[in-house]
N, C-alpha and C. Protein backbone atom coordinates (compact mmCIF):
# COMPACT_ATOMS: atom_id res chain seq x y z
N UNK A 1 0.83 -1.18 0.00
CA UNK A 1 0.00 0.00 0.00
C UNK A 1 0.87 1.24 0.00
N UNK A 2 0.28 2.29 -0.61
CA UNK A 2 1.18 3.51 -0.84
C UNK A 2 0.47 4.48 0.50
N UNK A 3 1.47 4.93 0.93
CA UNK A 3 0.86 6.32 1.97
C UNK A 3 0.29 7.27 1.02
N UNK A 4 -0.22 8.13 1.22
CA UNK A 4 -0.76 9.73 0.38
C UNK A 4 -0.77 10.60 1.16
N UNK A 5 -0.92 10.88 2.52
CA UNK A 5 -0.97 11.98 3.10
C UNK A 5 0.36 13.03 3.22
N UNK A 6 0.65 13.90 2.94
CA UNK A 6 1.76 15.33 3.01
C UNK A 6 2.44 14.76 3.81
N UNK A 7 1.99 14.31 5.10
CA UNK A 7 3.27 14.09 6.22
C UNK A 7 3.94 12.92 6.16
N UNK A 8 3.47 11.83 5.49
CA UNK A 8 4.09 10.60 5.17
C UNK A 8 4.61 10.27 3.97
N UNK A 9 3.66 10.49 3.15
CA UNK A 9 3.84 9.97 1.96
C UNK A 9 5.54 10.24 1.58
N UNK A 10 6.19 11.05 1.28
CA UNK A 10 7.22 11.98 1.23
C UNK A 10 8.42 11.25 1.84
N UNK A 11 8.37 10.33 2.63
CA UNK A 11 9.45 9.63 3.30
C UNK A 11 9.23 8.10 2.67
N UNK A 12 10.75 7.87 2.16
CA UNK A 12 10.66 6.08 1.25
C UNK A 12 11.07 5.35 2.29
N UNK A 13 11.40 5.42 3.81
CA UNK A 13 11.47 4.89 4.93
C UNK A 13 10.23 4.50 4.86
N UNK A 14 9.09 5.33 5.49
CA UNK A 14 7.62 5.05 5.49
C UNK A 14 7.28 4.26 4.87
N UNK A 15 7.40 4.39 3.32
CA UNK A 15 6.82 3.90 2.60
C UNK A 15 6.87 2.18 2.41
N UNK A 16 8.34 2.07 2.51
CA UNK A 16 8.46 0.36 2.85
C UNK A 16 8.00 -0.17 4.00
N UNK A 17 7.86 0.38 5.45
CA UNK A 17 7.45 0.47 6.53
C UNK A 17 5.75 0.02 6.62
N UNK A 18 5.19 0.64 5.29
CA UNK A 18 3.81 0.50 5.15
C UNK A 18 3.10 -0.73 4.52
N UNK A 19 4.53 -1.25 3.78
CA UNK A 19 4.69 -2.60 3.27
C UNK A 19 5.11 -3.88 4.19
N UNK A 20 5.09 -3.25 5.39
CA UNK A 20 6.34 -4.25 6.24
C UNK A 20 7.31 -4.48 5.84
N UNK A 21 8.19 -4.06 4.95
CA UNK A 21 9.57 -3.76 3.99
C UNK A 21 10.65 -3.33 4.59
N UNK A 22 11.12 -3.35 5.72
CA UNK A 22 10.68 -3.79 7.18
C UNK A 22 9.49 -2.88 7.86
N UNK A 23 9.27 -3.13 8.64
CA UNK A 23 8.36 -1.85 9.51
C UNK A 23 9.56 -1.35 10.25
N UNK A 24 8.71 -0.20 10.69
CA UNK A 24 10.08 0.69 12.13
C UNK A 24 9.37 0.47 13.19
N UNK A 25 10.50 -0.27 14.37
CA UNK A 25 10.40 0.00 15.70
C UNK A 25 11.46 0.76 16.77
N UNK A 26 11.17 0.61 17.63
CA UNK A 26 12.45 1.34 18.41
C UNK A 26 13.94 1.04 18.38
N UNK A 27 14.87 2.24 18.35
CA UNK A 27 16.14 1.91 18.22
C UNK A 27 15.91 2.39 16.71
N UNK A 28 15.10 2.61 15.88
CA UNK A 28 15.33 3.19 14.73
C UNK A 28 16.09 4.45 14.77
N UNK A 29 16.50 5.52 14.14
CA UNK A 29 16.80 6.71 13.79
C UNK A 29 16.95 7.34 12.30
N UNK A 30 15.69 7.66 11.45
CA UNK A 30 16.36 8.04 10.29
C UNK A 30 15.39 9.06 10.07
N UNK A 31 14.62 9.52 8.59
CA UNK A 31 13.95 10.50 8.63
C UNK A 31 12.23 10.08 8.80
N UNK A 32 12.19 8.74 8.26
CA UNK A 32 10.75 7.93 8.70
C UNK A 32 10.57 8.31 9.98
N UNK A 33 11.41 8.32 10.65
CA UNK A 33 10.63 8.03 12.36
C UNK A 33 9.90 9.53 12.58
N UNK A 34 11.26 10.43 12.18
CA UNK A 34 10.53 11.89 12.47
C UNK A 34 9.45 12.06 11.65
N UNK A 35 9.21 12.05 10.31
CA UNK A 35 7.99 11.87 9.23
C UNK A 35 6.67 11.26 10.54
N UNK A 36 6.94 10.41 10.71
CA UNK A 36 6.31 9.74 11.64
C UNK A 36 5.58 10.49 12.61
N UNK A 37 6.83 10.47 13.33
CA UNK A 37 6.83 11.53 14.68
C UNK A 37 5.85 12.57 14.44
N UNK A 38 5.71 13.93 13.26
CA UNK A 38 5.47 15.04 12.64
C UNK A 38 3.91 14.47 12.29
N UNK A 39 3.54 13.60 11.79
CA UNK A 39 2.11 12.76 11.82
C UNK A 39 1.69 12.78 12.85
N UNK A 40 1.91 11.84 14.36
CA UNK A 40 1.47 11.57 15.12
C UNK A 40 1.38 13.29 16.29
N UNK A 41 1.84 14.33 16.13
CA UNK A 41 1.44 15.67 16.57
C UNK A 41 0.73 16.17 15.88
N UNK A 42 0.97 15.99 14.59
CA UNK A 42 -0.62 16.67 13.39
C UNK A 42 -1.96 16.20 14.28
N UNK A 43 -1.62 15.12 14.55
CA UNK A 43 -2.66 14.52 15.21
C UNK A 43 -2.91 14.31 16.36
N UNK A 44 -2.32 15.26 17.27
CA UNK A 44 -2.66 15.64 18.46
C UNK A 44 -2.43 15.02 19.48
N UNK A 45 -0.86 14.12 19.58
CA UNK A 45 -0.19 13.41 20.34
C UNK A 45 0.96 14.13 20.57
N UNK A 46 1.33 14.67 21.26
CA UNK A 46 2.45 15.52 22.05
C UNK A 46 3.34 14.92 21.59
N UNK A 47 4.55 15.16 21.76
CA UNK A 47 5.93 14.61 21.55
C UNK A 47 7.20 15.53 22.15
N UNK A 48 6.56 16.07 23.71
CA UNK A 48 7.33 17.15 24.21
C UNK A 48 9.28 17.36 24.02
N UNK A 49 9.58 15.44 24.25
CA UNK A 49 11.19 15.68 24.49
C UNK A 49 11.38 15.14 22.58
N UNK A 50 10.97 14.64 21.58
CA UNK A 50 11.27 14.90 20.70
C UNK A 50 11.13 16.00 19.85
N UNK A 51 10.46 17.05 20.49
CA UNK A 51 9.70 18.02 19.68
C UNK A 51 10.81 19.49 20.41
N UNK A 52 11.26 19.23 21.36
CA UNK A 52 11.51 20.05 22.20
C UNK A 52 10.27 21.64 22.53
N UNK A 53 9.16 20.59 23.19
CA UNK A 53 8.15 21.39 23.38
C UNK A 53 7.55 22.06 22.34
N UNK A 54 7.82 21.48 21.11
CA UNK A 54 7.02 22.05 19.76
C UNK A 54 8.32 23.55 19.22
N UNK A 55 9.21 23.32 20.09
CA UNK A 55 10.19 24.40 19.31
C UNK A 55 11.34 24.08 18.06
N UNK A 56 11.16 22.87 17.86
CA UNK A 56 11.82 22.35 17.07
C UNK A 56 11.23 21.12 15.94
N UNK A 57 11.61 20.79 14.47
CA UNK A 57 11.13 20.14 14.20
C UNK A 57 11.45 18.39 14.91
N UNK A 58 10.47 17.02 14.63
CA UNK A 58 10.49 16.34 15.66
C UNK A 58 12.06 15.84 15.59
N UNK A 59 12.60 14.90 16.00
CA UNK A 59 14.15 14.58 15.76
C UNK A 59 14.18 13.56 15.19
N UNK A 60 13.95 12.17 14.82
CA UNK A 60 13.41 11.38 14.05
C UNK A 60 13.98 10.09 15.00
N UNK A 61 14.08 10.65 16.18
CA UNK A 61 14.79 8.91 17.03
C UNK A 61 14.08 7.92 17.69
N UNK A 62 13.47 7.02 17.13
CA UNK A 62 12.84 6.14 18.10
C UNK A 62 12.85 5.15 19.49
N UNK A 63 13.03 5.96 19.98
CA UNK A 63 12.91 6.10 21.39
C UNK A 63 11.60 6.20 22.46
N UNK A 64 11.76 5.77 24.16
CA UNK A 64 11.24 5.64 24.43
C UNK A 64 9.71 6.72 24.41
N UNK A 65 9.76 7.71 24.07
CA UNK A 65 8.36 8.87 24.15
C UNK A 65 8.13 8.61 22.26
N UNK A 66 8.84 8.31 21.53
CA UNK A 66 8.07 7.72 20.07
C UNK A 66 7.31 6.33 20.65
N UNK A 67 7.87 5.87 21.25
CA UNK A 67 7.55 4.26 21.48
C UNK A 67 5.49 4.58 22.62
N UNK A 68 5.74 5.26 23.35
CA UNK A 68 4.92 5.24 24.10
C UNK A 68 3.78 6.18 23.99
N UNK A 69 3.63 6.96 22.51
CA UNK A 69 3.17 7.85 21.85
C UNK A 69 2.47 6.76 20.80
N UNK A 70 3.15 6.36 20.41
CA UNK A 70 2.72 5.26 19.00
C UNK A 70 2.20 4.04 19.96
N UNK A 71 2.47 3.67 20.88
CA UNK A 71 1.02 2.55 21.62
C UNK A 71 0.20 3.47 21.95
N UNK A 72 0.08 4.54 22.18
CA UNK A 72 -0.96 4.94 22.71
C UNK A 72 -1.96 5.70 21.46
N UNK A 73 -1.52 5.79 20.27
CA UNK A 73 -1.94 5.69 19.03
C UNK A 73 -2.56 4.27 18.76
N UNK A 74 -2.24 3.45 18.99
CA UNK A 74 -2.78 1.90 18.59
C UNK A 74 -3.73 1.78 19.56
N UNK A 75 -3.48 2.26 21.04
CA UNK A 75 -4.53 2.11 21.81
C UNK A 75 -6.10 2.62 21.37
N UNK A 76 -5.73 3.72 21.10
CA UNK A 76 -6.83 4.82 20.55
C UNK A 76 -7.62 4.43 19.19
N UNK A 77 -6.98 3.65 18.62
CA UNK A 77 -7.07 3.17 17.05
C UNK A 77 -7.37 1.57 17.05
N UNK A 78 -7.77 1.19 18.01
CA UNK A 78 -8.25 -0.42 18.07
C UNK A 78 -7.42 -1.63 17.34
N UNK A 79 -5.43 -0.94 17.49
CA UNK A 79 -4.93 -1.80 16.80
C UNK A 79 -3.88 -2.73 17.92
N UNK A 80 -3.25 -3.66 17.28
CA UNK A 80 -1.84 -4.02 18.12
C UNK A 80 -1.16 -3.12 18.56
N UNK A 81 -1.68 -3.38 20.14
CA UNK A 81 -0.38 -2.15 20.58
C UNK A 81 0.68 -2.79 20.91
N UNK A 82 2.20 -2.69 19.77
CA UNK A 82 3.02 -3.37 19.83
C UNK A 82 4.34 -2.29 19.56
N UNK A 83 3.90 -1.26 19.54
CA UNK A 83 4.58 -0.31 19.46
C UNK A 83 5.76 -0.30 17.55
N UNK A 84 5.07 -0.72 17.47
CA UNK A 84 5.74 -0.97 15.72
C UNK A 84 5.11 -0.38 14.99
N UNK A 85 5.52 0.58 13.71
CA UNK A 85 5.17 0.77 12.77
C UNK A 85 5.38 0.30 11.15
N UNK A 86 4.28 -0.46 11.17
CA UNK A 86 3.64 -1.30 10.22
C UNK A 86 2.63 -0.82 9.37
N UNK A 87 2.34 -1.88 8.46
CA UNK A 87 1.35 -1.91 7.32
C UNK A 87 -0.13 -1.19 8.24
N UNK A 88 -1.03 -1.96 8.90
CA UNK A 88 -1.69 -1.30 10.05
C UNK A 88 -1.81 -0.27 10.24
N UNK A 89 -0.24 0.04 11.25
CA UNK A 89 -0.54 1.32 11.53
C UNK A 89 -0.37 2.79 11.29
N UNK A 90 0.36 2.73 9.99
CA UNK A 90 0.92 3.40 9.11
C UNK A 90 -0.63 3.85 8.24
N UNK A 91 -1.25 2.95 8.06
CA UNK A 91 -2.52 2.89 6.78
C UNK A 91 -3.54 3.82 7.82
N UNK A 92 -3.54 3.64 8.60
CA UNK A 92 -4.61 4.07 9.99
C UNK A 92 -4.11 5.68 9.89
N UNK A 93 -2.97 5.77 10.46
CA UNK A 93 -2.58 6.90 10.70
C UNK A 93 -2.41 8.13 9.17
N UNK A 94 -2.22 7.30 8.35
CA UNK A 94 -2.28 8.03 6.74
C UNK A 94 -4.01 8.48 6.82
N UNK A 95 -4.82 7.58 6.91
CA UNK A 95 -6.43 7.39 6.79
C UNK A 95 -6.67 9.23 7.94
N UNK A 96 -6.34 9.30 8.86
CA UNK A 96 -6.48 10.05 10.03
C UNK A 96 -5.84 11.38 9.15
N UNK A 97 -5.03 11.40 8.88
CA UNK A 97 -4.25 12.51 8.48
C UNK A 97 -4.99 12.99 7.19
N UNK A 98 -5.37 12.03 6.15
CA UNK A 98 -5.82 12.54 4.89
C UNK A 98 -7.03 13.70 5.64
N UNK A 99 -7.93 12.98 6.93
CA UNK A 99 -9.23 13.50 7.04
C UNK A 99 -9.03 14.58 8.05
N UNK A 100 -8.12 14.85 8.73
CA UNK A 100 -7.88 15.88 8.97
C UNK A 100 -7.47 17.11 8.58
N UNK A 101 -6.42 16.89 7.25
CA UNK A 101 -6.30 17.71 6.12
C UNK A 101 -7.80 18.48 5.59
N UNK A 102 -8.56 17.05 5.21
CA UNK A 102 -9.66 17.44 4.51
C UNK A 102 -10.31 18.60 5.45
N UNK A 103 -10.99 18.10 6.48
CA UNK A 103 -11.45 19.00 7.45
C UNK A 103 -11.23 20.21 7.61
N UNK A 104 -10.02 20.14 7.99
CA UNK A 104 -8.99 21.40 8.18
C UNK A 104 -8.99 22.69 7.00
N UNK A 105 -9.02 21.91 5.71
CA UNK A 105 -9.47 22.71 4.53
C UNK A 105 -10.24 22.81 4.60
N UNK A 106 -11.65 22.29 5.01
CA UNK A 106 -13.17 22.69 4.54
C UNK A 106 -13.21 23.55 5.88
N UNK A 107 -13.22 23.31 6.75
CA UNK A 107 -13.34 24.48 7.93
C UNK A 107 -12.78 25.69 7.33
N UNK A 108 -11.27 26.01 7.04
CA UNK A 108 -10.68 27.09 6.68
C UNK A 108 -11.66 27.70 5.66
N UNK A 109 -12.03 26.44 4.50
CA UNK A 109 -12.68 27.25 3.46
C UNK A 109 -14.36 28.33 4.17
N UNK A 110 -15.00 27.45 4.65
CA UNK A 110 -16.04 27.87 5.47
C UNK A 110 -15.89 29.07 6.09
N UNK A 111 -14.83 29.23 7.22
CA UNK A 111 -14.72 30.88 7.38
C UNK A 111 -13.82 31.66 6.80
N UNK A 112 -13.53 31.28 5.61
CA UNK A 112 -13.04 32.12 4.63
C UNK A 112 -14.51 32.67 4.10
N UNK A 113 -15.18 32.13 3.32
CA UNK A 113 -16.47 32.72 3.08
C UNK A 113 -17.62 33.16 3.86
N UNK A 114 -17.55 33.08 5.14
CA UNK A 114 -18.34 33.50 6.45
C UNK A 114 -17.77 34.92 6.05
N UNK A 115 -16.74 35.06 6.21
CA UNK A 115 -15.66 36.57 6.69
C UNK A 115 -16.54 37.44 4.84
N UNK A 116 -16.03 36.41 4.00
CA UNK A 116 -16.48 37.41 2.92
C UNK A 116 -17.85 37.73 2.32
N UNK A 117 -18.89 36.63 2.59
CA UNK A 117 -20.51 36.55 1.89
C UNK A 117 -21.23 36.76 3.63
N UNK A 118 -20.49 36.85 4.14
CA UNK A 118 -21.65 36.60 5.88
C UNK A 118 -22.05 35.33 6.36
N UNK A 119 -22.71 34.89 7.55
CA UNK A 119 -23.37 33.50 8.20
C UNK A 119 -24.05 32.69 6.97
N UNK A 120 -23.92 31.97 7.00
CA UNK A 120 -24.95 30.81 5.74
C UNK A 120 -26.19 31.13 6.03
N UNK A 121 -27.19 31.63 5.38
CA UNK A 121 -28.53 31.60 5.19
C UNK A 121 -28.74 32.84 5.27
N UNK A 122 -27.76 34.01 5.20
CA UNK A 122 -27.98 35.40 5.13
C UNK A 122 -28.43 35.80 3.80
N UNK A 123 -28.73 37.18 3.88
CA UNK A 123 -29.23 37.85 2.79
C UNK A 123 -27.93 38.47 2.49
N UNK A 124 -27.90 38.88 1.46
CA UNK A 124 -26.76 39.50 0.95
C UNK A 124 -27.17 41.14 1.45
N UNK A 125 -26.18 42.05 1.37
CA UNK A 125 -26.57 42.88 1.98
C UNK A 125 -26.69 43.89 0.23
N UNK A 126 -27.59 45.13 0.62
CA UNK A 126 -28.43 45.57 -0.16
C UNK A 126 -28.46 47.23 0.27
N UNK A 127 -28.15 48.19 -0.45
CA UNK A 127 -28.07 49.36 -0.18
C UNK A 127 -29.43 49.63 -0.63
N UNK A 128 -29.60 50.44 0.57
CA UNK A 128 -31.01 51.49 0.38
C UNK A 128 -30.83 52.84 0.61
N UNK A 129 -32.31 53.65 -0.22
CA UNK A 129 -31.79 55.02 -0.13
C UNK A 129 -32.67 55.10 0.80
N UNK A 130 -33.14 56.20 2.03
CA UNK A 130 -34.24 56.06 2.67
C UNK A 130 -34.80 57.81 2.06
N UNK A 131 -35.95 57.90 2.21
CA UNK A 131 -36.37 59.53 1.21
C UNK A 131 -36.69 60.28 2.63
N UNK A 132 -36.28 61.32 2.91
CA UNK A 132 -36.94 62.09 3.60
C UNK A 132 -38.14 63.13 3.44
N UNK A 133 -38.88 63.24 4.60
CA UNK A 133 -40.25 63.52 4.46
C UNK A 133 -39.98 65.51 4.39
């Protein structure tokens, strides 16, 4: 299976990873893990000491807070929590990301046009002259 989402797709680590070509587990270090890593905060899993509190991009080392971030991703996701990234959980986490993208764009688009046409079901607005008496 091929990844597609921006944050994965883009890494040929991943991509064999998604094949089981091997998968990545801990003790890895290359740019998959961070690719990885950079997914699993899109998606709203902290990664304080790889991230250095979000001041840095993630570091790509799989280690114990990748390891215990990604079970707790499988936890959440009704998969093997085996702390490996695999075919599974790679496909799951691509699936999550595409639809958050999507979202993320249709929200943006939504109050992009709120800001410019007004609330949905408004009238457009309409100049009047009023006559005095």
């Amino acid at each position: 299976m091929a990844l597609i989402s921006p944050q994965l797709a883009s890494s040929p680590r991943l991509q064999q990873a998604a094949n089981n070509a091997p998968s990545i587990g801990y003790g890895a270090s290359n740019e998959g893990v961070a690719a990885m890593q950079r997914g699993l905060v899109d998606l709203g899993y902290p990664m304080p000491r790889s991230t250095a509190f979000g001041a840095k991009a993630p570091d790509g080392i799989y280690g114990d807070e990748t390891a215990q971030v990604l079970k707790k991703f499988q936890r959440d996701n009704a998969l093997v929590t085996d702390g490996i990234a695999g075919r599974k959980t790679l496909a799951r986490m691509d699936e999550l990301l595409l639809a958050h993208a999507s979202y993320s764009a249709a929200a943006e688009n939504a109050a992009l046009a709120e800001q410019l046409f007004g609330p949905s079901g408004s009238r457009p607005f309409s100049a009047t002259t009023a006559r005095r008496a």
